[in-house]
PDB file of N, CA and C in Angstrom:
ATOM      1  N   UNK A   1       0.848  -1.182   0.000  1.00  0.00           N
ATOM      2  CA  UNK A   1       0.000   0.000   0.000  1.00  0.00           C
ATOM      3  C   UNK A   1       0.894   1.246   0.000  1.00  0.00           C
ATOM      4  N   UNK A   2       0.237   2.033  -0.614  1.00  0.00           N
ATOM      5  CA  UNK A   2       1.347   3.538  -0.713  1.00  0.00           C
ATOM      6  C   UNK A   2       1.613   4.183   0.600  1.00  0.00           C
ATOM      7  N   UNK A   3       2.337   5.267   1.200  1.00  0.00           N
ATOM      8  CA  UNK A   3       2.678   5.588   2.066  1.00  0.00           C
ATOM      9  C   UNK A   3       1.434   7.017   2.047  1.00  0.00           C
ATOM     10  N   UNK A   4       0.703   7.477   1.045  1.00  0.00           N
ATOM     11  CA  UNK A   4      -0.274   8.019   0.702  1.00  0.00           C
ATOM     12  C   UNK A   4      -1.495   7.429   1.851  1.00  0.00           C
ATOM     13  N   UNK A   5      -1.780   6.420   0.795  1.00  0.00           N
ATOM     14  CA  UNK A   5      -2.966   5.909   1.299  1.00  0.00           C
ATOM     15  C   UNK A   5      -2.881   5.470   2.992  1.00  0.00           C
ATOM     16  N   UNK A   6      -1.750   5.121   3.169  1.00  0.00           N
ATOM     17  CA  UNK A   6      -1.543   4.394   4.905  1.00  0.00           C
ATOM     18  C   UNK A   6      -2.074   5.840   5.772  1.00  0.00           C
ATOM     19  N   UNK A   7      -1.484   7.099   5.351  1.00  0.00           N
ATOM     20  CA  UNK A   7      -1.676   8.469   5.829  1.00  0.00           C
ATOM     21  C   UNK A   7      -3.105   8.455   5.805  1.00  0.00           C
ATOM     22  N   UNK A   8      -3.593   8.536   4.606  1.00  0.00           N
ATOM     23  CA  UNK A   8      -5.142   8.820   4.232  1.00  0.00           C
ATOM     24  C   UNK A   8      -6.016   7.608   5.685  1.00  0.00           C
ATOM     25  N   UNK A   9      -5.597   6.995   5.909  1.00  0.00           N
ATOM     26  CA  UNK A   9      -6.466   5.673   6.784  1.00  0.00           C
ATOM     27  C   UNK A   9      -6.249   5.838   7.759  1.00  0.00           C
ATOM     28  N   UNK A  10      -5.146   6.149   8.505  1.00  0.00           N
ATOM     29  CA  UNK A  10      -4.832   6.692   9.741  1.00  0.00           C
ATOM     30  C   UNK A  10      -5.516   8.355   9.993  1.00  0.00           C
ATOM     31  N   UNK A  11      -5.831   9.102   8.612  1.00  0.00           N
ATOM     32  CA  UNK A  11      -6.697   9.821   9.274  1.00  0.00           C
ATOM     33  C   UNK A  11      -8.236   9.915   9.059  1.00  0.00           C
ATOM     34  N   UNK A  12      -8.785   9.032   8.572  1.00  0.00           N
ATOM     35  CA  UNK A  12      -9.741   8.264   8.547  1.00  0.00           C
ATOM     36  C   UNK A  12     -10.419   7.931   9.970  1.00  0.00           C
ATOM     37  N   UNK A  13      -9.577   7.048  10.382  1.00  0.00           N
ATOM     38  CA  UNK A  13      -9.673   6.438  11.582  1.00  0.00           C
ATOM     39  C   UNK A  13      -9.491   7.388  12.683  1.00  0.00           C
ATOM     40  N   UNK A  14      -8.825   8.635  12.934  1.00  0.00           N
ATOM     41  CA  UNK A  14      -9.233   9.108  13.494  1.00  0.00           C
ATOM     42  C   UNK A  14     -10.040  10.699  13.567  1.00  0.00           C
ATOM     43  N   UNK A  15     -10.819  10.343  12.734  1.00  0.00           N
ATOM     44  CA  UNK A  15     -11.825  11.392  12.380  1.00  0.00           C
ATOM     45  C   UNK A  15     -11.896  12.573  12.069  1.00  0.00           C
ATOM     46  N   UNK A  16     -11.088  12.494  10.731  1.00  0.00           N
ATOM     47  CA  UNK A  16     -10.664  13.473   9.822  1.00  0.00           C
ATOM     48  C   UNK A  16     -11.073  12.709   8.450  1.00  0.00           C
ATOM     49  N   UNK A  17     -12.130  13.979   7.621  1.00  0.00           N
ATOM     50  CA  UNK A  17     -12.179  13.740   6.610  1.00  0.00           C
ATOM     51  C   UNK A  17     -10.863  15.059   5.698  1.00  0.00           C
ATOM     52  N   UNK A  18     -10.944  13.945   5.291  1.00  0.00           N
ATOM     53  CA  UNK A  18      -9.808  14.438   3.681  1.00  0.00           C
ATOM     54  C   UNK A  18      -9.694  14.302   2.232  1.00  0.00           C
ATOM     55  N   UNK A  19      -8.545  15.108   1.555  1.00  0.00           N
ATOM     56  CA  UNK A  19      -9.230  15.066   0.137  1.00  0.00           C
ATOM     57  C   UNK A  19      -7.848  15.684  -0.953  1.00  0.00           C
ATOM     58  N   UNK A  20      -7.651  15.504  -1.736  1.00  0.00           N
ATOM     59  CA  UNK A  20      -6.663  15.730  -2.663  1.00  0.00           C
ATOM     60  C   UNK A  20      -6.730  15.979  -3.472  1.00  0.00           C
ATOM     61  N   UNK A  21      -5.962  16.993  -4.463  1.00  0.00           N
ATOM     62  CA  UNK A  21      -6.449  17.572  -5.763  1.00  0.00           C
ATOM     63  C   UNK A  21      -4.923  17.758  -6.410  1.00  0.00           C
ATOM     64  N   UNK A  22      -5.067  17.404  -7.767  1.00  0.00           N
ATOM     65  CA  UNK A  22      -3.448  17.902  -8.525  1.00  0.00           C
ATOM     66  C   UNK A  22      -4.107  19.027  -9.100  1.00  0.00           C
ATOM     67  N   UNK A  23      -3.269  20.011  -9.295  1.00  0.00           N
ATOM     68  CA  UNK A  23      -4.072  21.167 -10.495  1.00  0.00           C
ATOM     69  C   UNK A  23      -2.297  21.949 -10.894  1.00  0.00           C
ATOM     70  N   UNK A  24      -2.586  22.677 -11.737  1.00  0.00           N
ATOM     71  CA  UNK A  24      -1.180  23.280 -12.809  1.00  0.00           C
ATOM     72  C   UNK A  24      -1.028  24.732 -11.935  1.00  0.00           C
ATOM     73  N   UNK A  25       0.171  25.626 -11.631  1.00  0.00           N
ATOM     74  CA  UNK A  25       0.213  26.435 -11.212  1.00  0.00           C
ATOM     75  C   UNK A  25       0.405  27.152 -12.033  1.00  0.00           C
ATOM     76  N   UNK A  26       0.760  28.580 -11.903  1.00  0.00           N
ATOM     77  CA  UNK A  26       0.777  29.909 -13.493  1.00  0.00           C
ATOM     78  C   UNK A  26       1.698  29.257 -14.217  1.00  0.00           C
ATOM     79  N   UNK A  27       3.098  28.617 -13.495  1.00  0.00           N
ATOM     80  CA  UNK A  27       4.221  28.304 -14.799  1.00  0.00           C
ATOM     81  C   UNK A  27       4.024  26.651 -15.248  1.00  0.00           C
ATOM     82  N   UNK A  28       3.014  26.220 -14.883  1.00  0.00           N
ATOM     83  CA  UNK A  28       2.714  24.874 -15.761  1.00  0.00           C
ATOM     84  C   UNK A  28       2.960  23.718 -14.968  1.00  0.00           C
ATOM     85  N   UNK A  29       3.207  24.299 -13.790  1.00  0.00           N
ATOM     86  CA  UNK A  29       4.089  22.426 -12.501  1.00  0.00           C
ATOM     87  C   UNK A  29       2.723  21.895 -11.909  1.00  0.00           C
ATOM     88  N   UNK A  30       2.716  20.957 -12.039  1.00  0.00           N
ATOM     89  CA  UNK A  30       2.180  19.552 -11.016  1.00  0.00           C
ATOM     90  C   UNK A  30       1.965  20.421 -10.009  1.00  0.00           C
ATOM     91  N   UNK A  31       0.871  20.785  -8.871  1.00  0.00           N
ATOM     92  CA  UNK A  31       1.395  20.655  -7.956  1.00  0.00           C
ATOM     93  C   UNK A  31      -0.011  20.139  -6.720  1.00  0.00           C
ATOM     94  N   UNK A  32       0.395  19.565  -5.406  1.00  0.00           N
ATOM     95  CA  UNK A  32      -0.363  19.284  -4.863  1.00  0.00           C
ATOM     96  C   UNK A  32      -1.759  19.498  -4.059  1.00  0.00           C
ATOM     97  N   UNK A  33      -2.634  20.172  -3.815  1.00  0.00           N
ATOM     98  CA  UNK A  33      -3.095  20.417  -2.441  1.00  0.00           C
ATOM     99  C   UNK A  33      -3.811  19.166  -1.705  1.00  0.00           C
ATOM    100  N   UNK A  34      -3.728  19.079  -0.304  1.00  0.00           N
ATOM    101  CA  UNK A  34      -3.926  17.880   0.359  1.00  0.00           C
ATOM    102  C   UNK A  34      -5.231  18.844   1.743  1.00  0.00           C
ATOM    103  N   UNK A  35      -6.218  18.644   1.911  1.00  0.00           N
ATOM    104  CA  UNK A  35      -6.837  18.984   3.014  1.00  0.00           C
ATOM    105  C   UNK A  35      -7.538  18.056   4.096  1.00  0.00           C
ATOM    106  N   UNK A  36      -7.313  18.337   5.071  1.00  0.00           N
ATOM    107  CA  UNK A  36      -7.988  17.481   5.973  1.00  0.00           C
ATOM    108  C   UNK A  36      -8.844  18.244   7.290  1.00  0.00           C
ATOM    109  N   UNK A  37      -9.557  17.485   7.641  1.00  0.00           N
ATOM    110  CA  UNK A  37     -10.977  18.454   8.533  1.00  0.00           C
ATOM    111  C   UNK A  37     -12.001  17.838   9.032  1.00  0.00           C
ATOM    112  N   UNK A  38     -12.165  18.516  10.438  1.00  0.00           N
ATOM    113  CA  UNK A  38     -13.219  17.699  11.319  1.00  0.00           C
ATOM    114  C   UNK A  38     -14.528  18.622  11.591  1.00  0.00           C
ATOM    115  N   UNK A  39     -15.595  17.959  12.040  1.00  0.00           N
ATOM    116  CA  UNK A  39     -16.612  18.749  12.580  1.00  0.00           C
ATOM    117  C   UNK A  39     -16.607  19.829  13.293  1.00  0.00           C
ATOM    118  N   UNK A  40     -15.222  19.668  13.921  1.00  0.00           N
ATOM    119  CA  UNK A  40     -15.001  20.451  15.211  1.00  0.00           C
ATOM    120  C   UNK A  40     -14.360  21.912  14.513  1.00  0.00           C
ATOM    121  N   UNK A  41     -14.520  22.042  13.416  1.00  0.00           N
ATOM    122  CA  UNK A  41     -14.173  23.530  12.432  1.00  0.00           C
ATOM    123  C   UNK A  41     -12.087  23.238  12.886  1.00  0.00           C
ATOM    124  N   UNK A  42     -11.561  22.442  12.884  1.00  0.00           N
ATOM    125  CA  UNK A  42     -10.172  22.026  12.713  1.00  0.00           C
ATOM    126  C   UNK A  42      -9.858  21.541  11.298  1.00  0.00           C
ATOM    127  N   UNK A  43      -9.548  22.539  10.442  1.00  0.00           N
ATOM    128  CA  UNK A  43      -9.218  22.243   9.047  1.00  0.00           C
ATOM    129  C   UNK A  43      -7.526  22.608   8.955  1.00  0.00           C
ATOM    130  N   UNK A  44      -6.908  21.685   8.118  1.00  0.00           N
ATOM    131  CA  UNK A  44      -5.596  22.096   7.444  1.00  0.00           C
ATOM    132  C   UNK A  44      -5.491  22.160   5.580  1.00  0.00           C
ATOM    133  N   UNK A  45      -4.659  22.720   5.150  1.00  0.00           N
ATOM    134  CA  UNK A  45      -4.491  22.709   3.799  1.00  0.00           C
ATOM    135  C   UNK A  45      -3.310  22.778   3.373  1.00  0.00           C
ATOM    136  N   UNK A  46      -2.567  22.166   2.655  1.00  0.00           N
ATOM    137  CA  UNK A  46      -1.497  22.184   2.249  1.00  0.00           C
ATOM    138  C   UNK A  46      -1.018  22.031   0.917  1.00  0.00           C
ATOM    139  N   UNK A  47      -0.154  22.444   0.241  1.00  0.00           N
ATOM    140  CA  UNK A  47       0.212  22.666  -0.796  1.00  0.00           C
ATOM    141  C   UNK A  47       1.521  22.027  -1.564  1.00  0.00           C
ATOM    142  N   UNK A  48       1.687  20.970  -1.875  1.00  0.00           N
ATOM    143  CA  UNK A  48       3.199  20.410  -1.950  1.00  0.00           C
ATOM    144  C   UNK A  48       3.483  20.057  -4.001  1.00  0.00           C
ATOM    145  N   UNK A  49       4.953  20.048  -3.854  1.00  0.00           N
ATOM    146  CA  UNK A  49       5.255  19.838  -5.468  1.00  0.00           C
ATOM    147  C   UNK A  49       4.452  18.379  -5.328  1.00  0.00           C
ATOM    148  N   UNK A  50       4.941  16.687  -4.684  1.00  0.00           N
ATOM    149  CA  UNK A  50       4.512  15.876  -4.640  1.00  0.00           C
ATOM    150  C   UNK A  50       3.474  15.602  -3.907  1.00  0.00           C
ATOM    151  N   UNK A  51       2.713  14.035  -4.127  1.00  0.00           N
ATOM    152  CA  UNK A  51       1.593  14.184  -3.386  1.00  0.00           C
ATOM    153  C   UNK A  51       1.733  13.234  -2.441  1.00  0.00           C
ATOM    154  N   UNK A  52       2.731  12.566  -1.946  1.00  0.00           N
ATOM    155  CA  UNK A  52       3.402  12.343  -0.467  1.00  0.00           C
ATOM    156  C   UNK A  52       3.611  13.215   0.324  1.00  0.00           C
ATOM    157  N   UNK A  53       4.568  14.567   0.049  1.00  0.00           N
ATOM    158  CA  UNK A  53       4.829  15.742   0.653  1.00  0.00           C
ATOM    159  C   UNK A  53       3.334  16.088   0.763  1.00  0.00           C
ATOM    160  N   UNK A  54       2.676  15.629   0.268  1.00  0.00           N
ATOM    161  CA  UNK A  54       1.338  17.167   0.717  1.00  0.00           C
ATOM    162  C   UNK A  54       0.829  16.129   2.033  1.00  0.00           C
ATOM    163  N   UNK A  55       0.386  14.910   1.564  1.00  0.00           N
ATOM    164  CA  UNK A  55      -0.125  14.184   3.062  1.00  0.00           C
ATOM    165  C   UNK A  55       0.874  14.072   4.070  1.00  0.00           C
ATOM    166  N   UNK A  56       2.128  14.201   3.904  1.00  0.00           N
ATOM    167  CA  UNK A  56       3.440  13.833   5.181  1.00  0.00           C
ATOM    168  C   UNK A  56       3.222  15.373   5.774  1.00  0.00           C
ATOM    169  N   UNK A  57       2.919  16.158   5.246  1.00  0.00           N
ATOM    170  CA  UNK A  57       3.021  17.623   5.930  1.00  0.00           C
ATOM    171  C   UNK A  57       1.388  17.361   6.781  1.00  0.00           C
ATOM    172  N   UNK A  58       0.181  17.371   5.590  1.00  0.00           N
ATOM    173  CA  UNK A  58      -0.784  16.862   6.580  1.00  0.00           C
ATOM    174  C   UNK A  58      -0.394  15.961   7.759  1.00  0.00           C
ATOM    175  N   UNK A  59      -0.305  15.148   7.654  1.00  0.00           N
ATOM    176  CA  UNK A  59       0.536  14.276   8.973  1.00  0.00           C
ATOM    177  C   UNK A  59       0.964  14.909  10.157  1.00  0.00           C
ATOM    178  N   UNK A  60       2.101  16.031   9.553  1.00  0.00           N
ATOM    179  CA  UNK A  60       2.983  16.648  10.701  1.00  0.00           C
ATOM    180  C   UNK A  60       1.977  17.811  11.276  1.00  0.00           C
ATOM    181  N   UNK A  61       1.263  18.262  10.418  1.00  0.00           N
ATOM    182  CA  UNK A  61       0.486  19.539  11.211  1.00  0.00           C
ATOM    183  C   UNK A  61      -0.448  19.000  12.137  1.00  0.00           C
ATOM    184  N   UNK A  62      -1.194  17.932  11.603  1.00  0.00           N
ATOM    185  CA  UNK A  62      -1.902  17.239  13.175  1.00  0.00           C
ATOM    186  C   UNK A  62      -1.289  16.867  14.357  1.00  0.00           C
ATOM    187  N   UNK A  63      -0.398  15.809  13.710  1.00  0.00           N
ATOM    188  CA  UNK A  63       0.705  15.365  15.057  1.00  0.00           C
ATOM    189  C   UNK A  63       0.899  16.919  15.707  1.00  0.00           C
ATOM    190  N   UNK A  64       0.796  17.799  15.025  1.00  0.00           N
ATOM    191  CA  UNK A  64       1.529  18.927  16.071  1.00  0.00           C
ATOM    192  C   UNK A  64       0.281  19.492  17.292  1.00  0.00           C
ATOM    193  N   UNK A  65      -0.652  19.434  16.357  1.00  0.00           N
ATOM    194  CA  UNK A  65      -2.068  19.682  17.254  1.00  0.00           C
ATOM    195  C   UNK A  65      -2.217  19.047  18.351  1.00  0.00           C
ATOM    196  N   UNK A  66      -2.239  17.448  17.773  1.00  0.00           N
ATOM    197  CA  UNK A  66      -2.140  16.535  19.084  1.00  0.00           C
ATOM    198  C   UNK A  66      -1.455  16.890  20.209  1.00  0.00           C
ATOM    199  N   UNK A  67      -0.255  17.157  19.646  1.00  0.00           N
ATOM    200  CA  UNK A  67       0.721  17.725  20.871  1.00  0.00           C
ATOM    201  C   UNK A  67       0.185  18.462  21.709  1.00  0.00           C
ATOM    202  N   UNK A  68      -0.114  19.711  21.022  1.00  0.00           N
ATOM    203  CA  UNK A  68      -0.710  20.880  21.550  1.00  0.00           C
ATOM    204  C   UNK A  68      -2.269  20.489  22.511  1.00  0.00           C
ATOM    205  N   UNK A  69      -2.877  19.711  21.801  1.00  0.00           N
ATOM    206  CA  UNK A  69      -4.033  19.446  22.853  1.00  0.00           C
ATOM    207  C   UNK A  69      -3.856  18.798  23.797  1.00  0.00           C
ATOM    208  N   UNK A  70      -2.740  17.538  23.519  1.00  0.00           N
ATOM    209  CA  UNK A  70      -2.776  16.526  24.907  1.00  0.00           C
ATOM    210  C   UNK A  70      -1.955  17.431  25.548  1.00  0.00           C
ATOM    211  N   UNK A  71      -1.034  18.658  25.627  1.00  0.00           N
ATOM    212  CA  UNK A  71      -0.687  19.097  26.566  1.00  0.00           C
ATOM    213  C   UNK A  71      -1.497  20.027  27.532  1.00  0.00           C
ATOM    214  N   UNK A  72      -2.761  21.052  26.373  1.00  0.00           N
ATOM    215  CA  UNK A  72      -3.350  21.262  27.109  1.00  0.00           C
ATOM    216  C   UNK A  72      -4.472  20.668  27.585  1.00  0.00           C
ATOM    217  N   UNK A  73      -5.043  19.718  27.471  1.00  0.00           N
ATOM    218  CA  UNK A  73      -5.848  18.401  27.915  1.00  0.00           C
ATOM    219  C   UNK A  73      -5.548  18.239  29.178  1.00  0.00           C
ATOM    220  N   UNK A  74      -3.988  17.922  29.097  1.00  0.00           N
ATOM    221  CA  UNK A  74      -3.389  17.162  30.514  1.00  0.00           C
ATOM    222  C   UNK A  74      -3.797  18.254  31.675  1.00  0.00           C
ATOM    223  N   UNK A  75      -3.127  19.076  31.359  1.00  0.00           N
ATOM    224  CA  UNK A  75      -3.849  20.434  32.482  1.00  0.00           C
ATOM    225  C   UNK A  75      -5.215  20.407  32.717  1.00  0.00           C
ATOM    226  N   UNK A  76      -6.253  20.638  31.661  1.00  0.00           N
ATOM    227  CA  UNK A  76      -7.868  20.385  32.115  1.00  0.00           C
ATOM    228  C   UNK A  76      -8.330  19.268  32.611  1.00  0.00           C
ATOM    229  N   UNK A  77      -7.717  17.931  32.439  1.00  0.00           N
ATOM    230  CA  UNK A  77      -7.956  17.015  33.516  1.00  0.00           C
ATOM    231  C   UNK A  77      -7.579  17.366  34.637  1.00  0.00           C
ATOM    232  N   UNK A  78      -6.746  17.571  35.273  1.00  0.00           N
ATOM    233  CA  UNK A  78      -6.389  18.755  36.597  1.00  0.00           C
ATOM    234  C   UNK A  78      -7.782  19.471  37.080  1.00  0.00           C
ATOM    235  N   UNK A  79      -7.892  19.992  36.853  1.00  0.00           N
ATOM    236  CA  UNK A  79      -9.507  21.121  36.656  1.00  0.00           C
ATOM    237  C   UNK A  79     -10.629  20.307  36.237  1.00  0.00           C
ATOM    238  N   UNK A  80     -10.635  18.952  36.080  1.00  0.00           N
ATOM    239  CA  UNK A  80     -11.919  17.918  35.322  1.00  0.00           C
ATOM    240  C   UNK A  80     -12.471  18.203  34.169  1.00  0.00           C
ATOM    241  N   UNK A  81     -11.886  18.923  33.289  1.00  0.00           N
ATOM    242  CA  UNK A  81     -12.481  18.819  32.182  1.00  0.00           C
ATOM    243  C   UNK A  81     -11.572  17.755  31.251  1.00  0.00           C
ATOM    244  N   UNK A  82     -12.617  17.127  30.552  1.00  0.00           N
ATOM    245  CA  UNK A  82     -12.053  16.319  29.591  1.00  0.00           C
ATOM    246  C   UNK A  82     -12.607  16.411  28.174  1.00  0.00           C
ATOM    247  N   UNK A  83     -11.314  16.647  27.352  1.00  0.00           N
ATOM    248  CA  UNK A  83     -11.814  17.083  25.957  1.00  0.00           C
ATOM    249  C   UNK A  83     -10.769  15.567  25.581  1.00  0.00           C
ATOM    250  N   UNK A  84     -10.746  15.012  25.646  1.00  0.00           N
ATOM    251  CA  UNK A  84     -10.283  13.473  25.095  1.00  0.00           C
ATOM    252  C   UNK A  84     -10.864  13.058  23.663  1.00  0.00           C
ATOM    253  N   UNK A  85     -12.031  12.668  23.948  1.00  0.00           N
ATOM    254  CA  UNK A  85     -13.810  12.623  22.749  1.00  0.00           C
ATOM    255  C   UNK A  85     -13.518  13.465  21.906  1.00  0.00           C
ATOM    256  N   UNK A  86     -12.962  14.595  21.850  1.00  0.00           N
ATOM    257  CA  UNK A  86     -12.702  15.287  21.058  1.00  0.00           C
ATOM    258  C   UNK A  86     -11.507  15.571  20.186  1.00  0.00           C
ATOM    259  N   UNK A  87     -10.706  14.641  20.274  1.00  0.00           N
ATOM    260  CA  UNK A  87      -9.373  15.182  19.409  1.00  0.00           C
ATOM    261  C   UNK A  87      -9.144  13.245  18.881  1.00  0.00           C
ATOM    262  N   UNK A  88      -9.702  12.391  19.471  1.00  0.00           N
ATOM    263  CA  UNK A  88      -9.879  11.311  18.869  1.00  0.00           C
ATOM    264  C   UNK A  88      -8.724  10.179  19.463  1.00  0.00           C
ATOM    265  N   UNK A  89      -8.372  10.964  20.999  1.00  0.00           N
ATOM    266  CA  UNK A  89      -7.810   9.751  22.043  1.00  0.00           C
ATOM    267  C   UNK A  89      -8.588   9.342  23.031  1.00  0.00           C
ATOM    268  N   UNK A  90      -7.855   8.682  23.941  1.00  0.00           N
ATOM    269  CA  UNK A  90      -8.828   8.071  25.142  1.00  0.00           C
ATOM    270  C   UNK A  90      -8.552   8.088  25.863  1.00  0.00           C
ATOM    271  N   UNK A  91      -9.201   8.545  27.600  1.00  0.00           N
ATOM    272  CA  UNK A  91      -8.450   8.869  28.676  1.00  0.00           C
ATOM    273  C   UNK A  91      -8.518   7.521  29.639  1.00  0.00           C
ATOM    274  N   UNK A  92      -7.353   7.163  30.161  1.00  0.00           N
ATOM    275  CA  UNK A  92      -7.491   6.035  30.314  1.00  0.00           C
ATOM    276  C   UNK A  92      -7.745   6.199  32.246  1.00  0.00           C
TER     277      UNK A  92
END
């Protein structure tokens, strides 16, 4: 399976729809856009020459979110709030 599609299923699974488009830029190149997006109004878009680079960047901009939420997550469990359900982990 492509390293594409493995991306595309992993964000599938965790509840992100997504979508891909080739189109020509003013000087005539290939080039990518890759978007991905949840209910929760959390959209990314990206733009790459290839269309690995456009989902590996999708990839990295979530992973970065994740970051960003389970760190601030970890703190609102502190305080009892739990936004877990919402970013598509599980509090164990």
């Amino acid at each position: 399976m492509c390293c594409e599609l493995v991306i595309a299923d992993n964000l599938s699974k965790a509840g992100w729809s997504w979508g891909c488009v080739s189109a020509l830029d003013s000087h005539g190149r290939t080039i990518f856009i890759a978007d991905a997006h949840r209910g929760d109004g959390k959209r990314f878009i990206v733009r790459a020459d290839e269309m690995l680079t456009a989902f590996l960047e999708l990839e990295s901009a979530i992973l970065q979110l994740r970051k960003r939420q389970s760190r601030c997550t970890s703190i609102s469990v502190v305080c009892r709030f739990s936004h877990f359900a919402d970013y598509g982990e599980r509090a164990d």
